[in-house]
N, C-alpha and C. Protein backbone atom coordinates (compact mmCIF):
# COMPACT_ATOMS: atom_id res chain seq x y z
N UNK A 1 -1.22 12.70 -23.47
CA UNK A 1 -0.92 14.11 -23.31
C UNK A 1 -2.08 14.96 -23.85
N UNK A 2 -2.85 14.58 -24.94
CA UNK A 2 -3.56 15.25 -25.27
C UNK A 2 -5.06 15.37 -24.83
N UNK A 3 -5.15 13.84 -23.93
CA UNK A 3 -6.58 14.19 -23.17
C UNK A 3 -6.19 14.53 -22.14
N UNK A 4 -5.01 14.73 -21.16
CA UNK A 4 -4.88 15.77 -20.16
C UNK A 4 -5.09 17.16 -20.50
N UNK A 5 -4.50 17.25 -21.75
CA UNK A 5 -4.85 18.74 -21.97
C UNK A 5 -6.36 19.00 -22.19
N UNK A 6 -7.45 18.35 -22.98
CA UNK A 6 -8.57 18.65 -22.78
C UNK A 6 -9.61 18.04 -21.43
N UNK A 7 -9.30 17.76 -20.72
CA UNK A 7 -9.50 17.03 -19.57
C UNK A 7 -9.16 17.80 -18.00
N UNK A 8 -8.22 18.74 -18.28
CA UNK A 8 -7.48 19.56 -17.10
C UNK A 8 -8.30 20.84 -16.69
N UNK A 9 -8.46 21.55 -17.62
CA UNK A 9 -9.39 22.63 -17.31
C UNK A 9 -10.50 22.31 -16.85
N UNK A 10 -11.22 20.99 -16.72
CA UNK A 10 -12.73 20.97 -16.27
C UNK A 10 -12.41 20.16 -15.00
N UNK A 11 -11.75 19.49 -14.97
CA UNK A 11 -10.97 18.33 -13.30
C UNK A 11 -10.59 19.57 -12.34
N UNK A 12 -10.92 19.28 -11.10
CA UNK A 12 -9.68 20.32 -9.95
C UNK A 12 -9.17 19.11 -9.30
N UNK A 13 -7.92 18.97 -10.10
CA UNK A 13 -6.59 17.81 -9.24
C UNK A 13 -5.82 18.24 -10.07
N UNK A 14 -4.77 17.32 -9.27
CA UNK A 14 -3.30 18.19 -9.62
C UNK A 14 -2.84 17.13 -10.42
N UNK A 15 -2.00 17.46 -11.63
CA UNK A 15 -1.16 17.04 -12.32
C UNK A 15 -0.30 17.22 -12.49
N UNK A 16 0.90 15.98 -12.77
CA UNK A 16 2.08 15.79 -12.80
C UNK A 16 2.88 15.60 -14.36
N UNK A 17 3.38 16.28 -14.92
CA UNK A 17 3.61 16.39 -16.12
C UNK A 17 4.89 15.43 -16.91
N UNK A 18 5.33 14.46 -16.74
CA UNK A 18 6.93 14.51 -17.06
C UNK A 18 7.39 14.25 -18.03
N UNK A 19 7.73 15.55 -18.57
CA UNK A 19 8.22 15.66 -19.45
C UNK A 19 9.34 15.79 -19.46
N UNK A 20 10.58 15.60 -19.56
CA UNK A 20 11.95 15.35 -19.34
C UNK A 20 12.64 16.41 -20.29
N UNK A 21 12.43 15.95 -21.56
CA UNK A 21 12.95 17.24 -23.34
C UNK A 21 12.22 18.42 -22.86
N UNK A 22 10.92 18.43 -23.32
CA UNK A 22 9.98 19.62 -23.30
C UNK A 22 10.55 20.21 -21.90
N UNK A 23 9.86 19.94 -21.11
CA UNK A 23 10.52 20.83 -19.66
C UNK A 23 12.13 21.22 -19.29
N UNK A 24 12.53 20.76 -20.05
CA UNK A 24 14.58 21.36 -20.26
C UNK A 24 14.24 22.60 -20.67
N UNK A 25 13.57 22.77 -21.84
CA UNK A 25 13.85 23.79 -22.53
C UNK A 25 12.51 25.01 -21.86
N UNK A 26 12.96 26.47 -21.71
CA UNK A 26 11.76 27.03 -21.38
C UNK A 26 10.71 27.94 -21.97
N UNK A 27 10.94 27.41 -23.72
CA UNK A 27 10.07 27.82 -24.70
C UNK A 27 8.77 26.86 -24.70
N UNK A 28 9.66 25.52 -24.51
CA UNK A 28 8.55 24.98 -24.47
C UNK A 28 7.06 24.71 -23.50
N UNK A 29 8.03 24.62 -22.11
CA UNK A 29 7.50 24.60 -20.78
C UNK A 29 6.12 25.78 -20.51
N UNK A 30 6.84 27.10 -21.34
CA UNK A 30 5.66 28.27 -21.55
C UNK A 30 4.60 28.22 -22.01
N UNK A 31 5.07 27.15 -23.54
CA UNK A 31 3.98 26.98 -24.25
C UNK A 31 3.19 26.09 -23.95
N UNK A 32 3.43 24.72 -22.89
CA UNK A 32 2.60 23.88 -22.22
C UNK A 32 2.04 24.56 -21.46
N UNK A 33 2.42 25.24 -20.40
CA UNK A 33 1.81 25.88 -19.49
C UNK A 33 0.79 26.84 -19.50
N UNK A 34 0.92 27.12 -20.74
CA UNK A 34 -0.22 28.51 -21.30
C UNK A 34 -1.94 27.61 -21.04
N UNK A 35 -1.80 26.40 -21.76
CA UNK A 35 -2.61 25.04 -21.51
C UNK A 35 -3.42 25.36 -20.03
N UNK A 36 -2.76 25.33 -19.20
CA UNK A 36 -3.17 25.69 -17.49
C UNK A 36 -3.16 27.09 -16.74
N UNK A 37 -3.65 27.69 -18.14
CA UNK A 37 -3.71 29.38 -17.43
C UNK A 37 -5.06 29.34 -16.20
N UNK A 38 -5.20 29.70 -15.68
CA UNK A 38 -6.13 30.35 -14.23
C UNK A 38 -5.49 30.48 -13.35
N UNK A 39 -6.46 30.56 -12.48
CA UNK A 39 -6.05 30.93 -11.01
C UNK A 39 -6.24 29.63 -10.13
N UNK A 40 -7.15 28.69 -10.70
CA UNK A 40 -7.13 27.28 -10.31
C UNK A 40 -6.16 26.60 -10.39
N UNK A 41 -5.27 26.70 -11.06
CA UNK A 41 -3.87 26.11 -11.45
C UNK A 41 -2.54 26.94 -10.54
N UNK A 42 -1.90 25.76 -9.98
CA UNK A 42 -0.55 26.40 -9.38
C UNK A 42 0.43 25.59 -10.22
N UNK A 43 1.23 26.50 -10.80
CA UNK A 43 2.13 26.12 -11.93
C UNK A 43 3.50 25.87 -10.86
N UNK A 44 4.22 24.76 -10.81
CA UNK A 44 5.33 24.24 -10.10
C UNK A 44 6.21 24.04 -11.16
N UNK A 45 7.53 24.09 -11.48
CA UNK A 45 8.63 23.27 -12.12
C UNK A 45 9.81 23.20 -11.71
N UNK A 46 10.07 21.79 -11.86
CA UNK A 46 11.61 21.59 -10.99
C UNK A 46 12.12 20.65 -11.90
N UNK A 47 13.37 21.40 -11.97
CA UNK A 47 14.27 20.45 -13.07
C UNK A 47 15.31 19.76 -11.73
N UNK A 48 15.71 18.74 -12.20
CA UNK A 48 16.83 17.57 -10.92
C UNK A 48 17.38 17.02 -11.95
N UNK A 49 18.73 17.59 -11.98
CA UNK A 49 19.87 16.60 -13.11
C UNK A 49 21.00 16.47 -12.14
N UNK A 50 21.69 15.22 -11.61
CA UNK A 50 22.68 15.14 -11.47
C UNK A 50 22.23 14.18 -9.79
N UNK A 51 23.85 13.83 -9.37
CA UNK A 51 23.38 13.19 -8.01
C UNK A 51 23.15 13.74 -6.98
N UNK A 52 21.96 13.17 -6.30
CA UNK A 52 21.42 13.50 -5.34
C UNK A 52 22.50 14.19 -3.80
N UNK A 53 21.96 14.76 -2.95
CA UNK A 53 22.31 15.52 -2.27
C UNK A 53 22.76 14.57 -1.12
N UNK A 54 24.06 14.56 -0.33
CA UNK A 54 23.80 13.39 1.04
C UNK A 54 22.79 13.39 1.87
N UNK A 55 21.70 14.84 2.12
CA UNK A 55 20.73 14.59 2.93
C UNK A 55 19.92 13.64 2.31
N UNK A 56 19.16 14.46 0.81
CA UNK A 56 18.75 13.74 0.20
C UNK A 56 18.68 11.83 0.21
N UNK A 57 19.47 11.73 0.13
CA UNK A 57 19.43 10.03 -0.07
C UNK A 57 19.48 9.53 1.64
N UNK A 58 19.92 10.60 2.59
CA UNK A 58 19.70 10.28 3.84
C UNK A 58 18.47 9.81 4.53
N UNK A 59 17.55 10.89 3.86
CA UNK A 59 16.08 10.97 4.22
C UNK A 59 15.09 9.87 3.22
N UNK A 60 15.67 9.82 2.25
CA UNK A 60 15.31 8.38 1.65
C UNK A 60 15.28 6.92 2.01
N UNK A 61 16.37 7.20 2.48
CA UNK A 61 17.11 5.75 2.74
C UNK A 61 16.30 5.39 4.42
N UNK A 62 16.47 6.42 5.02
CA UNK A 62 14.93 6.53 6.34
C UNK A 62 14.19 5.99 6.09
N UNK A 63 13.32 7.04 5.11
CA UNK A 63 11.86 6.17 4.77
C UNK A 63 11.55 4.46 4.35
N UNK A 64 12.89 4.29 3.49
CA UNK A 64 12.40 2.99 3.21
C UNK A 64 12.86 2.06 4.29
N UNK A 65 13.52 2.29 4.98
CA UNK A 65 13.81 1.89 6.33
C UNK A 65 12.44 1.40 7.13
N UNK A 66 11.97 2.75 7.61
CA UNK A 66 10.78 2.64 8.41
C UNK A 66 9.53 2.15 7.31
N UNK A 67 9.48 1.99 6.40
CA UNK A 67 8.40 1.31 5.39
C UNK A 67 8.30 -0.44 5.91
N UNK A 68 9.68 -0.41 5.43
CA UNK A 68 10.77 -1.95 5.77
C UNK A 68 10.21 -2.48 6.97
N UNK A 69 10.09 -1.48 8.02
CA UNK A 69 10.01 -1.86 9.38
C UNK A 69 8.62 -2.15 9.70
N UNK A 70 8.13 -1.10 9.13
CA UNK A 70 6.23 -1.34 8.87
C UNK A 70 5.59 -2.83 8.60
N UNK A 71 6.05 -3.15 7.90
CA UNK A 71 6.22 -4.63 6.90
C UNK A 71 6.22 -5.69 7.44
N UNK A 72 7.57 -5.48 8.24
CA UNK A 72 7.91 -6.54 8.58
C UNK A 72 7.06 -6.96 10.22
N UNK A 73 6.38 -5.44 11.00
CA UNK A 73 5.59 -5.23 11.53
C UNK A 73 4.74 -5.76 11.48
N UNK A 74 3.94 -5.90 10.10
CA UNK A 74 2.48 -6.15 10.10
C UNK A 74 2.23 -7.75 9.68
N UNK A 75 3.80 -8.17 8.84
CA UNK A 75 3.49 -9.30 8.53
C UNK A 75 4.04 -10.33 10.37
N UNK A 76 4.64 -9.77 11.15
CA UNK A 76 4.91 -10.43 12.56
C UNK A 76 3.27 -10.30 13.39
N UNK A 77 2.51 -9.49 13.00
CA UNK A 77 1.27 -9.77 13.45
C UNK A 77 0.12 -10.62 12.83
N UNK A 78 0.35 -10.69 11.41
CA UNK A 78 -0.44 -11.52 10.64
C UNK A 78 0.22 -13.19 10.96
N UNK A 79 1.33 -13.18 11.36
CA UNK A 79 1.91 -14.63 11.80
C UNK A 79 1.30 -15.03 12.88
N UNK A 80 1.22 -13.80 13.78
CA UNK A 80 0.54 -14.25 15.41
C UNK A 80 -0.46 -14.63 15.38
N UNK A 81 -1.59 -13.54 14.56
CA UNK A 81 -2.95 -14.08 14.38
C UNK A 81 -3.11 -15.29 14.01
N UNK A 82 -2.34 -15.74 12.49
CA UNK A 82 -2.52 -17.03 12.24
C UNK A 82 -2.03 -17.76 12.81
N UNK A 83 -1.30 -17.88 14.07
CA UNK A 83 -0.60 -18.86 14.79
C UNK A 83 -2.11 -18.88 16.00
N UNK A 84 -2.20 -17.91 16.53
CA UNK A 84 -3.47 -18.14 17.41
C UNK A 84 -5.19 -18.41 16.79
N UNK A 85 -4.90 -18.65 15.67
CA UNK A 85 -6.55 -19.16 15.24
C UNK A 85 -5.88 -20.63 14.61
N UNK A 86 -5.05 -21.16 14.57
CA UNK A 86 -4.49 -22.50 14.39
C UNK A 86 -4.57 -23.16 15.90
N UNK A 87 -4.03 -22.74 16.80
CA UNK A 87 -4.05 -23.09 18.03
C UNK A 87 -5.66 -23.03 18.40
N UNK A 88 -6.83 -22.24 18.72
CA UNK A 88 -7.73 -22.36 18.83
C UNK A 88 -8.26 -23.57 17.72
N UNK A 89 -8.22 -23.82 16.84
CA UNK A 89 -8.82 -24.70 15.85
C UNK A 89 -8.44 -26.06 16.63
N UNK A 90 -7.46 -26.10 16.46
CA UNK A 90 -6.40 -27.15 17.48
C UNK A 90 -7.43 -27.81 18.23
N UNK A 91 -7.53 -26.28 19.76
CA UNK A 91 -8.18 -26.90 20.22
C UNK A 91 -9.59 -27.35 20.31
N UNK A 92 -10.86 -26.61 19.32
CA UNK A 92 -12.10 -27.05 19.24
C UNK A 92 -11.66 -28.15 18.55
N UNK A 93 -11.00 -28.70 17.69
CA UNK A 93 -10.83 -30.26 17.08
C UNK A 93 -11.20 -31.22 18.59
N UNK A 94 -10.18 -30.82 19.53
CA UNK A 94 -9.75 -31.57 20.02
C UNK A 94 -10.73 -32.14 21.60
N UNK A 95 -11.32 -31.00 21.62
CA UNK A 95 -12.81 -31.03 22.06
C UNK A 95 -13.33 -31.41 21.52
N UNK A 96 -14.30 -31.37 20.01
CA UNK A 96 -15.27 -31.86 19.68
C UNK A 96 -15.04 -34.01 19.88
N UNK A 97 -13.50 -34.01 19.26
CA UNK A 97 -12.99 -35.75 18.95
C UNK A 97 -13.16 -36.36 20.83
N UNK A 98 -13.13 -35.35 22.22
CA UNK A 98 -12.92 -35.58 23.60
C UNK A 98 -14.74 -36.24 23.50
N UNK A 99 -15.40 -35.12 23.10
CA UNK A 99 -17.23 -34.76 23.06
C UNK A 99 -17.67 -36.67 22.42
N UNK A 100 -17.07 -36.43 21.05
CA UNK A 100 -17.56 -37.69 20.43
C UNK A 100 -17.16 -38.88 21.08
N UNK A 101 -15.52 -38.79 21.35
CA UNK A 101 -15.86 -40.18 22.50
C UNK A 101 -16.61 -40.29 23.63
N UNK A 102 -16.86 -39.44 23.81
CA UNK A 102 -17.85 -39.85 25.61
C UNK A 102 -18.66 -40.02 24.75
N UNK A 103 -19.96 -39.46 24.04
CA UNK A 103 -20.92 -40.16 23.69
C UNK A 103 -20.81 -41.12 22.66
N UNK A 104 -19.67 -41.48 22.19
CA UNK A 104 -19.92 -43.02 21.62
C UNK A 104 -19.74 -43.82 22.99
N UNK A 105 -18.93 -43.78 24.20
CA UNK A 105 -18.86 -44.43 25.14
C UNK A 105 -20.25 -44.30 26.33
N UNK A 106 -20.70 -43.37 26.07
CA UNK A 106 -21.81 -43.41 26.53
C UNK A 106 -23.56 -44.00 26.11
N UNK A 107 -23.04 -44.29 24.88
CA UNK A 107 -23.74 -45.20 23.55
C UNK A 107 -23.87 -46.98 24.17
N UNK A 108 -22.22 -47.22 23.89
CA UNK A 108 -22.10 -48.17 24.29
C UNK A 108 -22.61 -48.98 26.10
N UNK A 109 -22.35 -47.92 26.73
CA UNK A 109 -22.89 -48.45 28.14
C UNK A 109 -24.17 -48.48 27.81
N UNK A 110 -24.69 -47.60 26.97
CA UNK A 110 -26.44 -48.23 27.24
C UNK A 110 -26.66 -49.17 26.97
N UNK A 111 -25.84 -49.83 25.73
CA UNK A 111 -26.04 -50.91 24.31
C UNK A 111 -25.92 -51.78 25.75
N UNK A 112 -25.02 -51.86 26.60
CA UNK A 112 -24.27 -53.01 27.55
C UNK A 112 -25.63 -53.50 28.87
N UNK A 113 -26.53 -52.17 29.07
CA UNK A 113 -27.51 -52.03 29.83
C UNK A 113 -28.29 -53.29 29.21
């Protein structure tokens, strides 16, 4: 807390404070905030006590949904890829072992010459 406070005035990013006690009360909140006087500073505070709203957890419960879906997205393409560079491996194996027998068999017919 105390190298944000000497640290804030010379940074331009935003900070997130949470203070839970201190920010209840709004003697105190004043007296933190005095800390971030300018015009560079946009002073926000939002107190949230109690349960959430039905949209609220509606629009939550979305997101992690479509996160979920993302996921499971990217790991069904990381399966494919690795399923199609297994299959290619597959098959240069299976070429090179086709390659080496003809020329060991082509070895041998000379040896037979």
């Amino acid at each position: 807390k105390k190298l944000l406070l000497h640290i804030a005035p010379t940074v331009r990013k935003s900070f997130v404070v949470p203070e839970l006690k201190a920010n209840l009360t709004a003697d105190e909140r004043k007296a933190f905030l005095k800390n971030f006087a300018g015009p560079s500073f946009k002073k926000v505070a939002k107190v949230v006590v109690g349960e959430p709203t039905a949209d609220y957890k509606a629009k939550v419960q979305q997101l992690m949904i479509e996160e979920k879906k993302e996921k499971t997205l990217a790991e069904r393409k990381k399966k494919a890829a690795e399923a199609v560079r297994a299959r290619l491996l597959e098959e240069r194996k299976k070429k090179v072992a086709s390659m080496k027998q003809k020329k060991e068999g082509e070895e041998e017919e000379a040896k037979e010459e």
